[in-house]
C-alpha atoms as a PDB file:
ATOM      1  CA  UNK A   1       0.000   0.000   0.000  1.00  0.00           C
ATOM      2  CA  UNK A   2       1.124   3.158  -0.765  1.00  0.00           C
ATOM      3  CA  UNK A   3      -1.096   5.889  -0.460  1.00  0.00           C
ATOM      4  CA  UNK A   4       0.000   9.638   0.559  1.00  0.00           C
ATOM      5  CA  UNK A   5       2.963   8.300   2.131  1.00  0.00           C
ATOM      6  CA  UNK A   6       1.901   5.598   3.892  1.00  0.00           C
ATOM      7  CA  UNK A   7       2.797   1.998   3.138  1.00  0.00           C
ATOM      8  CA  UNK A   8       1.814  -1.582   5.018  1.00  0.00           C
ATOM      9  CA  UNK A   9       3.586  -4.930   4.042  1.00  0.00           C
ATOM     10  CA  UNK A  10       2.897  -7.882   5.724  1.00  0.00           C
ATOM     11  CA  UNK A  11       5.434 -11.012   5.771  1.00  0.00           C
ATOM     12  CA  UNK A  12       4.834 -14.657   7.201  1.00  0.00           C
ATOM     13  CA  UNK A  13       7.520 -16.727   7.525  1.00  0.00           C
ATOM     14  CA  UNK A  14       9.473 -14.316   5.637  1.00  0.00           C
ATOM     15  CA  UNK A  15       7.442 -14.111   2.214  1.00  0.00           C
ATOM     16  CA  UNK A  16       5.203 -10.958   1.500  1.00  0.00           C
ATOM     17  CA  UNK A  17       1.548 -11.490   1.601  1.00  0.00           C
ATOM     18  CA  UNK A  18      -0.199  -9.680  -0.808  1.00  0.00           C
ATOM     19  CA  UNK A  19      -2.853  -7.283   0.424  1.00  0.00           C
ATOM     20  CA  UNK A  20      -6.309  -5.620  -0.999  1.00  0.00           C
ATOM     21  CA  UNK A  21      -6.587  -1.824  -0.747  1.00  0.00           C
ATOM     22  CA  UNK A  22      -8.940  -2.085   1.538  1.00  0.00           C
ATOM     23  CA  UNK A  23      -6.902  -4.551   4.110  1.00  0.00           C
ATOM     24  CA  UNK A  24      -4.047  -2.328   3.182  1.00  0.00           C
ATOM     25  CA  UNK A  25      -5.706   0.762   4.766  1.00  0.00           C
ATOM     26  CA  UNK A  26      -7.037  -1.320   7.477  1.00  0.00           C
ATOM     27  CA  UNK A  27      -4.137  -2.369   8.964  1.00  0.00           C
ATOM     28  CA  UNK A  28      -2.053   0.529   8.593  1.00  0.00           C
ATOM     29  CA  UNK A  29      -5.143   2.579  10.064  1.00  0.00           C
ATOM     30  CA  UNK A  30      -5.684   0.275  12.856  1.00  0.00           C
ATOM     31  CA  UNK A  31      -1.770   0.204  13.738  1.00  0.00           C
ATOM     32  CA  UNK A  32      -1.375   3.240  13.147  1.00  0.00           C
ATOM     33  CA  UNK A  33      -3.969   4.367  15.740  1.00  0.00           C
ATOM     34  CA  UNK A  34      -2.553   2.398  18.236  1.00  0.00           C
ATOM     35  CA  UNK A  35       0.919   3.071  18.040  1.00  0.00           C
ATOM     36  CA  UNK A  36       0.258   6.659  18.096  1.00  0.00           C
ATOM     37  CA  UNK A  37      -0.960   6.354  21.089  1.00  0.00           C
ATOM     38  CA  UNK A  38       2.312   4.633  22.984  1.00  0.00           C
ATOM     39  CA  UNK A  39       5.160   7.157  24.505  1.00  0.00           C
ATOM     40  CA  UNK A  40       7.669   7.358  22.310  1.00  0.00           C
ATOM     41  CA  UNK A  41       5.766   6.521  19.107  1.00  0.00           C
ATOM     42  CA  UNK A  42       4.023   9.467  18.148  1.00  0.00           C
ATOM     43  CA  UNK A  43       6.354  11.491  15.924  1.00  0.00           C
ATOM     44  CA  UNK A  44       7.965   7.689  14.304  1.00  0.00           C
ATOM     45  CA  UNK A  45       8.297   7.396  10.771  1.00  0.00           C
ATOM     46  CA  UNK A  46       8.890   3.779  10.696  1.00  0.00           C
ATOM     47  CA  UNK A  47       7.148   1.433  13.331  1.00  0.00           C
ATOM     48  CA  UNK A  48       8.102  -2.298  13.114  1.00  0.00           C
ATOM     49  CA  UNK A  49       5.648  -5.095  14.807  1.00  0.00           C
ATOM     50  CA  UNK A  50       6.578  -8.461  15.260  1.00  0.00           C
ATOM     51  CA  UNK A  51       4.547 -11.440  16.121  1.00  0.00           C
ATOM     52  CA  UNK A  52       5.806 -14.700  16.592  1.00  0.00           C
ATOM     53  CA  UNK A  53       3.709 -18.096  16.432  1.00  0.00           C
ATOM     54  CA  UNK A  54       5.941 -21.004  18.727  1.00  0.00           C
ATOM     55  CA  UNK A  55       3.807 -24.185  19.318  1.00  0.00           C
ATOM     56  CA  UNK A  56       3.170 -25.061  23.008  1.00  0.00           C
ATOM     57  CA  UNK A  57       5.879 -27.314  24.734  1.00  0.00           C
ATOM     58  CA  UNK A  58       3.666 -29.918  26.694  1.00  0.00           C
END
């Protein structure tokens, strides 16, 4: 997504899932709008989330 500066890729397991306009803007919205809202994050240009999937030892 690029759209007036703002851009969104999403990567599992390293490759690049490709994303509707719509998704596009509703991630970066929704991340956006949370992020801005940490200490610390507010005037970032780049913000970098990571999740990370580990099966359950058991």
């Amino acid at each position: 997504m690029t759209e007036e500066g703002k851009e969104i890729r999403i990567y599992c397991d390293g490759k690049e899932l490709p994303l509707a306009p719509f998704v596009s803007r509703l991630f970066y919205d929704t991340m956006a709008a949370m992020t801005d809202n940490l200490k610390g994050a507010e005037s970032a240009e780049t913000i970098t989330i990571t999740l990370s999937r580990r099966a359950a030892k058991g």
